[in-house]
N, C-alpha and C. Protein backbone atom coordinates (compact mmCIF):
# COMPACT_ATOMS: atom_id res chain seq x y z
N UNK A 1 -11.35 -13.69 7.77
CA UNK A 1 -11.00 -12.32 8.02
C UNK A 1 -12.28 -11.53 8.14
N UNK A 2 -12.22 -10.49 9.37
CA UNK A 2 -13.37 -9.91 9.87
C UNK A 2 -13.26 -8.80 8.86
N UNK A 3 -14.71 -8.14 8.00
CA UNK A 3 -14.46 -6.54 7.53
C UNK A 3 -15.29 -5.80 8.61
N UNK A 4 -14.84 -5.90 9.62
CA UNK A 4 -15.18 -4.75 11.04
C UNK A 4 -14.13 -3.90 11.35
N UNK A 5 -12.62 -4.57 10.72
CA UNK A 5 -11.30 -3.49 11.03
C UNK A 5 -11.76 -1.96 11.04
N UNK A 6 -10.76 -1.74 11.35
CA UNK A 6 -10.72 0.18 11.37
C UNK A 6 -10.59 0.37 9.78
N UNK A 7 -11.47 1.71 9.76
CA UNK A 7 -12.12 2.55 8.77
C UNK A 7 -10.58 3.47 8.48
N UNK A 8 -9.78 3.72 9.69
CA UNK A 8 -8.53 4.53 8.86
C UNK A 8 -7.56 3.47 8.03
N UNK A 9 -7.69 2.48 8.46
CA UNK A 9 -6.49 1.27 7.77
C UNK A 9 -6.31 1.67 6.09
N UNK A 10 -5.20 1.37 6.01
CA UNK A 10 -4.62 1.49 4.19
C UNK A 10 -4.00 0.45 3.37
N UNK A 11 -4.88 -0.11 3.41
CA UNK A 11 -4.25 -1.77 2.52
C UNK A 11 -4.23 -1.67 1.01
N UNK A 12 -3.71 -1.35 0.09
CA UNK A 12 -3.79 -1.69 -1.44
C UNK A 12 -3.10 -3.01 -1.47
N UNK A 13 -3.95 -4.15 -2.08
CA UNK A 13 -3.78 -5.39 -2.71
C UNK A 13 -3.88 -5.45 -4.33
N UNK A 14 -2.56 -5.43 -4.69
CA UNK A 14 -2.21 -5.53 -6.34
C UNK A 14 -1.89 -6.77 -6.75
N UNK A 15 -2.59 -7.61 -7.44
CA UNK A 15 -2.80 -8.83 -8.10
C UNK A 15 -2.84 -8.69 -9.40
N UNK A 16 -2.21 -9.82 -9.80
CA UNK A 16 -2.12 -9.94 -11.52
C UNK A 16 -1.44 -11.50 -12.28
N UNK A 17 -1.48 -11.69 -13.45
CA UNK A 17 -0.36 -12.65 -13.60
C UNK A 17 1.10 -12.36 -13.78
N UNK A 18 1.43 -13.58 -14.19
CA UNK A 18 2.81 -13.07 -14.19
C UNK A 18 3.46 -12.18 -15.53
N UNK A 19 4.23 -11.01 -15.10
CA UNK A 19 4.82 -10.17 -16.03
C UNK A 19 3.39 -9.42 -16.51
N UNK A 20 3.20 -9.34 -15.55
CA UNK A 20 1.39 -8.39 -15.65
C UNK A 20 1.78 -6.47 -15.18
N UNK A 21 2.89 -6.65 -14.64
CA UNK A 21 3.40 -5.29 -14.31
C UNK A 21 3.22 -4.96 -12.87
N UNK A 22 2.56 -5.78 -11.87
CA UNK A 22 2.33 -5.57 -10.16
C UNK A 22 3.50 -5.46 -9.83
N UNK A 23 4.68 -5.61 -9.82
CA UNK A 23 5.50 -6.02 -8.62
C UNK A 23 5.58 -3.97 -9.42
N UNK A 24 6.15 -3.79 -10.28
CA UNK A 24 6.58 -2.35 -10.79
C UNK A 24 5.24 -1.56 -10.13
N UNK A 25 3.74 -1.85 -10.25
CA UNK A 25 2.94 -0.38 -9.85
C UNK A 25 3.03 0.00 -8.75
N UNK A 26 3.14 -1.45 -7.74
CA UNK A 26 3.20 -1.56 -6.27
C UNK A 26 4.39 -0.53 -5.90
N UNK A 27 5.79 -0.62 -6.67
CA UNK A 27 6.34 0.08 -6.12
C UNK A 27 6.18 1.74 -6.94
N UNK A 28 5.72 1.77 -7.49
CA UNK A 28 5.19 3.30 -7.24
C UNK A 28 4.07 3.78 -6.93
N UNK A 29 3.34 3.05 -6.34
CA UNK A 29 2.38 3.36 -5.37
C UNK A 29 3.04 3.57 -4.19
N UNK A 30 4.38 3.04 -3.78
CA UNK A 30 5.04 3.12 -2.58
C UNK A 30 6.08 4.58 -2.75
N UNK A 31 6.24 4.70 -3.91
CA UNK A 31 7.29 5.57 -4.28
C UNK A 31 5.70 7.14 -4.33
N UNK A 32 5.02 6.49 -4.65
CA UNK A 32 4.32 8.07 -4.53
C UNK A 32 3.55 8.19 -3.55
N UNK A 33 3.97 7.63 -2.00
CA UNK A 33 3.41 7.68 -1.16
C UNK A 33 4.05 9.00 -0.55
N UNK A 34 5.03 9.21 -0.93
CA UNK A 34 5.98 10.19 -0.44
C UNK A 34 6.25 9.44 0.90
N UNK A 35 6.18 8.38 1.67
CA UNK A 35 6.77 8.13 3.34
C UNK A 35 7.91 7.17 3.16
N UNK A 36 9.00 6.74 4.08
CA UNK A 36 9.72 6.04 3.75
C UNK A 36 9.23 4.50 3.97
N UNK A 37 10.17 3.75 3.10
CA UNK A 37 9.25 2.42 2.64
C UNK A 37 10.00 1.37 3.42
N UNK A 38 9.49 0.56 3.70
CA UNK A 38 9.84 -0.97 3.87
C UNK A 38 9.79 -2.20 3.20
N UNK A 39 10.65 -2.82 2.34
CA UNK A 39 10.18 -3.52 1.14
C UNK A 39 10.43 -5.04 2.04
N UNK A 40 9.36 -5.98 2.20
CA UNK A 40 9.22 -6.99 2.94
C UNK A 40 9.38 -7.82 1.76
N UNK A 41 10.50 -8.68 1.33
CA UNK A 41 10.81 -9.29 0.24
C UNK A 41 10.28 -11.40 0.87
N UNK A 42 9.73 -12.06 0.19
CA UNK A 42 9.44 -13.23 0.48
C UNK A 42 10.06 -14.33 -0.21
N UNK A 43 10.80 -13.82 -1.62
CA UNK A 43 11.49 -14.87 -2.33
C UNK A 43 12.69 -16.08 -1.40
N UNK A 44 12.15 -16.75 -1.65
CA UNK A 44 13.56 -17.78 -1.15
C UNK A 44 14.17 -18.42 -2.35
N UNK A 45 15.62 -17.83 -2.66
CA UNK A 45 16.20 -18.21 -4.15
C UNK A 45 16.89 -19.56 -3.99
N UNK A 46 16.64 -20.22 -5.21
CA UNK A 46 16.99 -21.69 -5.37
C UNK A 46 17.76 -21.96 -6.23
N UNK A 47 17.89 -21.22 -7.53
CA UNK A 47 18.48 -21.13 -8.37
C UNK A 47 19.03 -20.07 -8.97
N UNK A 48 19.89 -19.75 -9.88
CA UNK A 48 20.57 -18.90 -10.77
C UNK A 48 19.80 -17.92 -11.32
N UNK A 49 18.32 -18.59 -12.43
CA UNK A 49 17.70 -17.91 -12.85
C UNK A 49 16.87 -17.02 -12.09
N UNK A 50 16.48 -17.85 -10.94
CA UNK A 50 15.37 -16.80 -9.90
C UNK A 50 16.29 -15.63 -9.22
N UNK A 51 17.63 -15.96 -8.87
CA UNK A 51 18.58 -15.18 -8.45
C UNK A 51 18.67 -14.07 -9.48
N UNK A 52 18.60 -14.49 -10.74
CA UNK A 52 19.08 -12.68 -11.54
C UNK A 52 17.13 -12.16 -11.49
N UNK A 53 16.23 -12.73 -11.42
CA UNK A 53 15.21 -12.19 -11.47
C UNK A 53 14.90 -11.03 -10.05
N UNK A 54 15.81 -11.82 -9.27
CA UNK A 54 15.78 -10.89 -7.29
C UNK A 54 16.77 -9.53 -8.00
N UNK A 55 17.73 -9.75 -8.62
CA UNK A 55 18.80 -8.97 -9.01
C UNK A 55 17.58 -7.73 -9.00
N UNK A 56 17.10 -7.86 -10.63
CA UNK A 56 16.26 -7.33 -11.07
C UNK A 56 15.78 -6.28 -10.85
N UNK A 57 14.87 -6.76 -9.91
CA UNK A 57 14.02 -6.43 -8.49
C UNK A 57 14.55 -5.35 -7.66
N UNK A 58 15.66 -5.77 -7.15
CA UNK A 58 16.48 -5.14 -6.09
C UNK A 58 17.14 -3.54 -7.11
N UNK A 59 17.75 -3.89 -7.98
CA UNK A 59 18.23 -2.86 -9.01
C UNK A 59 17.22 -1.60 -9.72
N UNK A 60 15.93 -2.10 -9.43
CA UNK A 60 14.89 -1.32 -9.76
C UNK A 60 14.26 -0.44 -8.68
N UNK A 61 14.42 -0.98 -7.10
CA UNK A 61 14.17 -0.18 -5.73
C UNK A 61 15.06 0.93 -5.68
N UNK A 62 14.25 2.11 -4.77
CA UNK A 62 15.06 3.28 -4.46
C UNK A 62 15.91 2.66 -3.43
N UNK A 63 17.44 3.18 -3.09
CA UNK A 63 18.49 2.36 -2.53
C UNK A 63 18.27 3.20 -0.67
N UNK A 64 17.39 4.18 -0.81
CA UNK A 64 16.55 4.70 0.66
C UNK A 64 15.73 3.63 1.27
N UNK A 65 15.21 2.80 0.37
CA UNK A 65 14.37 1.60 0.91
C UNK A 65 14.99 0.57 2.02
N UNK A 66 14.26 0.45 2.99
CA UNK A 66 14.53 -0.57 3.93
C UNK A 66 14.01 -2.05 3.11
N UNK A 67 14.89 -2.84 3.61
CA UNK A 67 14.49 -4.65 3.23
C UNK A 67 14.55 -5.31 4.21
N UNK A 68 13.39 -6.24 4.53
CA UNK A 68 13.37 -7.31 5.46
C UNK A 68 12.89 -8.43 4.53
N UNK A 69 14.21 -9.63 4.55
CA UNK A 69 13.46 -10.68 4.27
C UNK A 69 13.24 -11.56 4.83
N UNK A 70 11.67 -11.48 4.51
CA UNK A 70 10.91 -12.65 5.49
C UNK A 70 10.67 -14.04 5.14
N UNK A 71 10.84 -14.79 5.63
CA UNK A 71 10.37 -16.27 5.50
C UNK A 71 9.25 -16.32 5.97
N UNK A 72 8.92 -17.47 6.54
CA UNK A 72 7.27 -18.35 6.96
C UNK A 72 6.82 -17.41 7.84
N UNK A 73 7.32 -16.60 8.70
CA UNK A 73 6.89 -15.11 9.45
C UNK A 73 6.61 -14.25 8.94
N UNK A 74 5.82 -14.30 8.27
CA UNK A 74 5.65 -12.78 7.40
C UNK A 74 4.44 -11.87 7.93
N UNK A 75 3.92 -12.24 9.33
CA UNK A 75 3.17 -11.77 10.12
C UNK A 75 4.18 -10.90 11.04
N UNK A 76 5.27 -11.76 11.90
CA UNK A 76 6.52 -10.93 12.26
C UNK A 76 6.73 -9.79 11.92
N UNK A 77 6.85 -9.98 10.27
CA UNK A 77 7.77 -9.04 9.66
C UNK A 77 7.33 -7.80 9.36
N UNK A 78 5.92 -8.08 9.35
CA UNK A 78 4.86 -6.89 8.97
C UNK A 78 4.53 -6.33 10.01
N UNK A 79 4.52 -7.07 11.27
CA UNK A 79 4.79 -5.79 13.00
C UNK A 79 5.55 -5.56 12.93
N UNK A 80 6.87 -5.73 12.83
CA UNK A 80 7.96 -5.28 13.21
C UNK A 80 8.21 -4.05 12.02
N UNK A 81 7.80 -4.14 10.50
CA UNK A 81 8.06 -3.00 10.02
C UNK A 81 7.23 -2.15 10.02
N UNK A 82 5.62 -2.36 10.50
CA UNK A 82 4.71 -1.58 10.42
C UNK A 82 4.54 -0.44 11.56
N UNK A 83 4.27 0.84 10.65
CA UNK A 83 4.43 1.84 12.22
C UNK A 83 3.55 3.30 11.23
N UNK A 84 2.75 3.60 12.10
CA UNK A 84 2.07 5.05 11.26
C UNK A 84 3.19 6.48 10.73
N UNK A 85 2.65 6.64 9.53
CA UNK A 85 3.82 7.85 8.36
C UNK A 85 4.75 6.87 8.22
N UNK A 86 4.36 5.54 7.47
CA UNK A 86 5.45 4.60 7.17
C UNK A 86 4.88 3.73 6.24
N UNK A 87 5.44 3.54 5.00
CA UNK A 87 4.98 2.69 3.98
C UNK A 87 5.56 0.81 3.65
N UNK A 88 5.17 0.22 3.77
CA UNK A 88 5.18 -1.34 4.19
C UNK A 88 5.11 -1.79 2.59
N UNK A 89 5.43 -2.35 1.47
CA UNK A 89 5.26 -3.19 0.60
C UNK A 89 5.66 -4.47 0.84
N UNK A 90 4.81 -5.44 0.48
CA UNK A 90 4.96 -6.91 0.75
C UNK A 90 4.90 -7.78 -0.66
N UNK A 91 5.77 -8.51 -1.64
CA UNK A 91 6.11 -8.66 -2.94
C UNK A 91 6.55 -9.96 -2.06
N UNK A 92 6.36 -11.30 -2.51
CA UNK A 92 4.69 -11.15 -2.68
C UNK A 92 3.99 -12.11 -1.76
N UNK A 93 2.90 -12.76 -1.87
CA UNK A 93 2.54 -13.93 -1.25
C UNK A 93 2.14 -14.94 -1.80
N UNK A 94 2.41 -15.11 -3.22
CA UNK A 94 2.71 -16.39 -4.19
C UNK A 94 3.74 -16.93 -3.58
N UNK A 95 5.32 -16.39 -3.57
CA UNK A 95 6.05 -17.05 -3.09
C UNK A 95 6.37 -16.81 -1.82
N UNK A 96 5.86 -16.75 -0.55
CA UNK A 96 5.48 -17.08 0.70
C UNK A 96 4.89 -18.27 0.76
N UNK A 97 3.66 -18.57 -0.15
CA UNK A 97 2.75 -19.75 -0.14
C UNK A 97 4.21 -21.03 -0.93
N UNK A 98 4.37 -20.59 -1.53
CA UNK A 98 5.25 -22.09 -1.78
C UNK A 98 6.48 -22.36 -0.38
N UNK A 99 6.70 -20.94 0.75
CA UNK A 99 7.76 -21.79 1.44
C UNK A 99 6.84 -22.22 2.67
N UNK A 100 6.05 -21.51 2.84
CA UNK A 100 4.74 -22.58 4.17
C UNK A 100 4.77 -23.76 3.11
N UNK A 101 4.39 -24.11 2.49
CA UNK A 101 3.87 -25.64 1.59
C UNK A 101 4.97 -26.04 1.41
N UNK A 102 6.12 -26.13 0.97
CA UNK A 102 7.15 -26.73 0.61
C UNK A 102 8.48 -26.90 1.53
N UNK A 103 8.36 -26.13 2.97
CA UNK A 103 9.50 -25.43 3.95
C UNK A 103 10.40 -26.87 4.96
N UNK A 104 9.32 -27.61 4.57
CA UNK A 104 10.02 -29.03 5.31
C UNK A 104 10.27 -29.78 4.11
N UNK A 105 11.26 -31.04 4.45
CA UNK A 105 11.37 -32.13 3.58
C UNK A 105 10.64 -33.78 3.50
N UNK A 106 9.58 -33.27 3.96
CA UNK A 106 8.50 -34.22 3.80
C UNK A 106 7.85 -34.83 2.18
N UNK A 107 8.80 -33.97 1.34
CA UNK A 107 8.08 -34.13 0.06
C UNK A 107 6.58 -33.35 -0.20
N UNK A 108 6.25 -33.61 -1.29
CA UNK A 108 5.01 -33.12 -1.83
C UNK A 108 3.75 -33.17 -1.01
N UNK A 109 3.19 -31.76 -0.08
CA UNK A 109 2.20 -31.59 0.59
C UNK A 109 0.67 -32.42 -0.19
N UNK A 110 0.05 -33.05 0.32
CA UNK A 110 -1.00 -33.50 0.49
C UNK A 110 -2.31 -32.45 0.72
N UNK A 111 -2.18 -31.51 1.31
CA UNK A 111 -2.73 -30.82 2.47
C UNK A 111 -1.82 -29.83 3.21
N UNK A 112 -2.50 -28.39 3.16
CA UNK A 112 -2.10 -27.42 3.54
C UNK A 112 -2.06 -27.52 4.85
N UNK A 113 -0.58 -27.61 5.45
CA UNK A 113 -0.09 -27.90 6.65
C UNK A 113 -0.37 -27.19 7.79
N UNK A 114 -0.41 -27.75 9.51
CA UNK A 114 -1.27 -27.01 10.31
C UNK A 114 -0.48 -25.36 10.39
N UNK A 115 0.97 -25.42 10.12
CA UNK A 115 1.91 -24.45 10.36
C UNK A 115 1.50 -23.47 9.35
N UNK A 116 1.52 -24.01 8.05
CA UNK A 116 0.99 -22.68 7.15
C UNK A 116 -0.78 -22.03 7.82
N UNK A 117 -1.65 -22.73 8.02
CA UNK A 117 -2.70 -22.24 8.73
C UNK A 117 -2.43 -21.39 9.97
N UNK A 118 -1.62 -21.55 10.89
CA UNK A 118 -1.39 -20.62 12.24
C UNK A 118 -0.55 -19.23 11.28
N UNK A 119 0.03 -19.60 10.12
CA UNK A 119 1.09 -18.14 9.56
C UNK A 119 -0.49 -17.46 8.77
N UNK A 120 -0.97 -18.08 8.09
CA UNK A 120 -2.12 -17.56 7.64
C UNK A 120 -2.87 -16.76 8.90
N UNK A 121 -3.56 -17.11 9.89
CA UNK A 121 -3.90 -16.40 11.04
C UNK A 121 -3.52 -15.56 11.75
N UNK A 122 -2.56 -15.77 11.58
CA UNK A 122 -1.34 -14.41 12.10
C UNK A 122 -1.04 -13.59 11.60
N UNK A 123 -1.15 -13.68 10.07
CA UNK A 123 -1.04 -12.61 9.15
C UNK A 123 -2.53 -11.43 8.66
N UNK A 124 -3.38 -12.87 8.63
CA UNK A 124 -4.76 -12.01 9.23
C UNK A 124 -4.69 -11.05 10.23
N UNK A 125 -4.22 -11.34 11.39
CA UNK A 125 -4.38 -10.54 12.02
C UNK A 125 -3.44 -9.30 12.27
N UNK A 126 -2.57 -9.56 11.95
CA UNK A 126 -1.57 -8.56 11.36
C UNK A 126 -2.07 -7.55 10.78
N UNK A 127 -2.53 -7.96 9.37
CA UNK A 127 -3.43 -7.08 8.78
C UNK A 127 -4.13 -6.19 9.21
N UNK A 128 -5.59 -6.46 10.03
CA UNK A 128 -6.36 -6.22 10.57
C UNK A 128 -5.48 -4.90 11.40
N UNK A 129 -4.26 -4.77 12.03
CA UNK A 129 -3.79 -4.44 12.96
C UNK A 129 -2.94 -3.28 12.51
N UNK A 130 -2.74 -3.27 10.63
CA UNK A 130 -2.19 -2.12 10.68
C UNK A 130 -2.34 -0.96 10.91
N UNK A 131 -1.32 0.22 11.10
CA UNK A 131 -1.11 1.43 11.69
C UNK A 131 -0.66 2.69 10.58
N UNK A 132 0.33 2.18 9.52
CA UNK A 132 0.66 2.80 8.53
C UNK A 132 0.02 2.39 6.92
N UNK A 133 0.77 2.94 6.30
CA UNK A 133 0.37 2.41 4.27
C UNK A 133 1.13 1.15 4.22
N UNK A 134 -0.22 -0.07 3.86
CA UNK A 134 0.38 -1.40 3.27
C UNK A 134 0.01 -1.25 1.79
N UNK A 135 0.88 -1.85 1.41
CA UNK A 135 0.72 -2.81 -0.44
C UNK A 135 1.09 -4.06 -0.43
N UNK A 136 -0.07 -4.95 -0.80
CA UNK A 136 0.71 -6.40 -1.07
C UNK A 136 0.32 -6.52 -2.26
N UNK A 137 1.25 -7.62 -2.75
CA UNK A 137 1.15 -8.01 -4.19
C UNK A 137 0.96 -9.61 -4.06
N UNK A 138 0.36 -10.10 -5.38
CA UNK A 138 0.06 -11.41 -5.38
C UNK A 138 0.19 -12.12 -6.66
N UNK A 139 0.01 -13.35 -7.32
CA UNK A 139 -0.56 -13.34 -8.35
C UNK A 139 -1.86 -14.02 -8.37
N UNK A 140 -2.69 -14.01 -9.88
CA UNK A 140 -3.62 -14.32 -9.95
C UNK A 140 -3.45 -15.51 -10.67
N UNK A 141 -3.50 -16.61 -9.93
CA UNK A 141 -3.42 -17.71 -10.70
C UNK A 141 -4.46 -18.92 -11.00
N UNK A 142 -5.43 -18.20 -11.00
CA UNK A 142 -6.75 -19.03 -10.97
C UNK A 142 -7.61 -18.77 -12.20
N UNK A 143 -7.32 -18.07 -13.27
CA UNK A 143 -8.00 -18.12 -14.52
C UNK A 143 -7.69 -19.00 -15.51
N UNK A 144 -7.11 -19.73 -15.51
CA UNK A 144 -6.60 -21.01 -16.00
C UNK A 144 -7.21 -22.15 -16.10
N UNK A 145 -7.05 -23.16 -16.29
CA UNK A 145 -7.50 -24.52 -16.57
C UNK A 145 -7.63 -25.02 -15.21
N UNK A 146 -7.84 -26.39 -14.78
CA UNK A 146 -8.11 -26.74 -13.77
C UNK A 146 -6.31 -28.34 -13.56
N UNK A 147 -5.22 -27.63 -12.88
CA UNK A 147 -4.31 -28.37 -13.05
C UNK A 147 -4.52 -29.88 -12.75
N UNK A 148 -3.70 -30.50 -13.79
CA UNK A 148 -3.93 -32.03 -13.49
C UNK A 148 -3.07 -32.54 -12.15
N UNK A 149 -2.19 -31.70 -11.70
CA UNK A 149 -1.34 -32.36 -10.42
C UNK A 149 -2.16 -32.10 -9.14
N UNK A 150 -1.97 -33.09 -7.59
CA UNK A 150 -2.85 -32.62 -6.69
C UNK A 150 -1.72 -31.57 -6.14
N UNK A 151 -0.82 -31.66 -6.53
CA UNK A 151 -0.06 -30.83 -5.66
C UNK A 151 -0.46 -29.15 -6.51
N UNK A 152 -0.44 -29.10 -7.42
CA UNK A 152 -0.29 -27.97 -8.07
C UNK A 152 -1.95 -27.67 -7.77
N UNK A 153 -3.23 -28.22 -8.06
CA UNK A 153 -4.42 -27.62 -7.31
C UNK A 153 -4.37 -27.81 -6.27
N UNK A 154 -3.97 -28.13 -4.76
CA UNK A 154 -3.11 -27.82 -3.92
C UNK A 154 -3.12 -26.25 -3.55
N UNK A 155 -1.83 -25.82 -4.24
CA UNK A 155 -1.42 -24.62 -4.61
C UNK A 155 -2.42 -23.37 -5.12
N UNK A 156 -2.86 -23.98 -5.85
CA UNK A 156 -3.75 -22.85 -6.73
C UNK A 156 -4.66 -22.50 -5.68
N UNK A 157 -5.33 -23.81 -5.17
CA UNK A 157 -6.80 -23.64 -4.19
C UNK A 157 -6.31 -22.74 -2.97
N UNK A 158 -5.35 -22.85 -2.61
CA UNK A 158 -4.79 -22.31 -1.09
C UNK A 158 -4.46 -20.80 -1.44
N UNK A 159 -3.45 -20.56 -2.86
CA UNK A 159 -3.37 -19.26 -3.12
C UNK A 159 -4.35 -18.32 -3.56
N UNK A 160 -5.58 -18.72 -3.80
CA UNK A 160 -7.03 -18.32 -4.18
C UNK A 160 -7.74 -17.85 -2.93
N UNK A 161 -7.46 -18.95 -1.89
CA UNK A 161 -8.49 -18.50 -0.71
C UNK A 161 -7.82 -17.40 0.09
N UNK A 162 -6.31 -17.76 -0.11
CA UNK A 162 -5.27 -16.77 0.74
C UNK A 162 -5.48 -15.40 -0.11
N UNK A 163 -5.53 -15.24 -1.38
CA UNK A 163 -5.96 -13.65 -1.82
C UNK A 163 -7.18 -13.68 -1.81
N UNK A 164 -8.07 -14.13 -1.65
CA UNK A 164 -9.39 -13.60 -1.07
C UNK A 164 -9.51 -13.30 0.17
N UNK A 165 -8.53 -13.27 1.39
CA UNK A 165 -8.96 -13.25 2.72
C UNK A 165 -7.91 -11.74 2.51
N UNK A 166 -6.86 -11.80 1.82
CA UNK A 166 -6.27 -10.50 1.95
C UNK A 166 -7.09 -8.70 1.14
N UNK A 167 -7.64 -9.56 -0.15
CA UNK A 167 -8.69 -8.49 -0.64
C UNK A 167 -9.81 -8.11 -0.14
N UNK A 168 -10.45 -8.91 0.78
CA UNK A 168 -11.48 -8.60 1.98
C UNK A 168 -11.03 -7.69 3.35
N UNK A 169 -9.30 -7.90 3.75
CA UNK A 169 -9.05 -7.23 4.55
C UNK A 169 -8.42 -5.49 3.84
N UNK A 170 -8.72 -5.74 2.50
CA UNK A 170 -7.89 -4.44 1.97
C UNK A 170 -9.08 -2.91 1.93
N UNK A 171 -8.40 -1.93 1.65
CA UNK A 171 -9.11 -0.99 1.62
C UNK A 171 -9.31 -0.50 -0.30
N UNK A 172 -8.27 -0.86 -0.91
CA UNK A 172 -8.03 -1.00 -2.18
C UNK A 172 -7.75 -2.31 -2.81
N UNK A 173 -8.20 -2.71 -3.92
CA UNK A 173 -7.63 -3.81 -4.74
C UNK A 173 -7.65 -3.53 -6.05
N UNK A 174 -6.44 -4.20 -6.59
CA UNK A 174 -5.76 -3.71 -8.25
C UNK A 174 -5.69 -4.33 -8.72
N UNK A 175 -6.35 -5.07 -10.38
CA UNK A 175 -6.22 -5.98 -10.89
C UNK A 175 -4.87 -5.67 -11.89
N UNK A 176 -3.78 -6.28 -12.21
CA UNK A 176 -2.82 -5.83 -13.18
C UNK A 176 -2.71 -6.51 -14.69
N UNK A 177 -3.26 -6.08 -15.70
CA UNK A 177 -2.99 -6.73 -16.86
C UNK A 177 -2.32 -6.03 -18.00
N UNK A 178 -1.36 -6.44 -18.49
CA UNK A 178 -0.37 -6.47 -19.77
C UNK A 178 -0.18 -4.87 -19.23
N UNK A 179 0.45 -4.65 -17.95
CA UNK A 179 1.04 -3.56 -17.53
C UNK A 179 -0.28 -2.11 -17.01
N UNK A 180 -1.55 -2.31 -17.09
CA UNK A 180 -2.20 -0.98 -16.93
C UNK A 180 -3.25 -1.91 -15.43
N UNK A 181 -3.85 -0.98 -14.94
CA UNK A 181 -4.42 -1.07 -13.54
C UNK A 181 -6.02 -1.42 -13.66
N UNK A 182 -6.60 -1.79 -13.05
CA UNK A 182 -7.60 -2.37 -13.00
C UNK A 182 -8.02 -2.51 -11.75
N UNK A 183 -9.14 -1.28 -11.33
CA UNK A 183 -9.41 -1.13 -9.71
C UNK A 183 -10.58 -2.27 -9.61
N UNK A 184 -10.78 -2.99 -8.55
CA UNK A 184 -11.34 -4.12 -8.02
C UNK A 184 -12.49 -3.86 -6.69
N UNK A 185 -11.68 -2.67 -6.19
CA UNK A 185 -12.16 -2.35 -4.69
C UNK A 185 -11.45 -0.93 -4.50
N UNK A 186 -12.22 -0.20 -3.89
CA UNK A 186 -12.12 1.37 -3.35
C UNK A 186 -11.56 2.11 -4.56
């Protein structure tokens, strides 16, 4: 990712672990944007428990909010909702990265597939390309130990480089811990 983008662009990137409080600041950073929002949701639910956690989620948004949920397009989804005096939240790209890596039934990725690399590029450039207020959220899952599975460092390594290419394209970055903010960038 180039930092030559345009100087008006508005990216806040809010990162944290989990139950760190991001997915909640993000949306009132969106909620005190005063513009109307677009909540670009990425979960793909598998189970019961992740299902009442979307509940959650959804029960906590203003019911004015637009939702697009995106799958492995989440470059798509971010032209198609992005437009200037218009607020874009994207929650999140942890779980985006598990449906590029996991989206076929090939079993356990080896290697970050050529398809997740072209959605990665596209979303770069997406980025680069916005017009209105973005927020993405992420987690931070790299202060940890060094996992014994290849699949799970895999994961970690890919979701590390993927929020570093998005905090380079941001104009803001937010670190989130045990609920309070932690500016990173701008």
């Amino acid at each position: 990712m180039t930092s030559s983008a345009s100087s008006s662009r508005d990216i806040t990137f809010v990162l944290g672990g989990a139950r760190s409080g991001k997915s909640a600041y993000a949306e009132r950073l969106a909620i005190d944007s005063g513009l109307p929002v677009t909540y670009i949701a990425t979960a793909q639910i598998h189970d019961t428990e992740f299902a009442e956690r979307v509940r959650l989620h959804r029960e906590r948004r203003p019911a004015d909010w637009a939702l697009v949920e995106a799958s492995a397009d989440l470059a798509g989804a971010l032209r198609d909702a992005d437009r200037e005096g218009h607020c874009v939240l994207i929650d999140c790209l942890t779980l985006w990265l598990v449906t590029l890596l996991f989206s076929n039934d090939a079993g356990e990725p080896a290697a970050l597939p050529p398809t997740a690399r072209k959605a990665f590029d596209a979303f770069d450039h997406a980025l680069t390309h916005t017009r209105g207020k973005l927020i993405v959220v992420s987690n931070e899952i790299g202060l940890g130990v060094v996992p014994l599975g290849s699949v799970t460092r895999l994961y970690v390594d890919e979701l590390g480089r993927l929020n570093q290419r998005v905090a380079a394209a941001s104009t803001r970055a937010i670190f989130m811990a045990a609920g309070l903010p932690l500016a990173l960038k701008g």
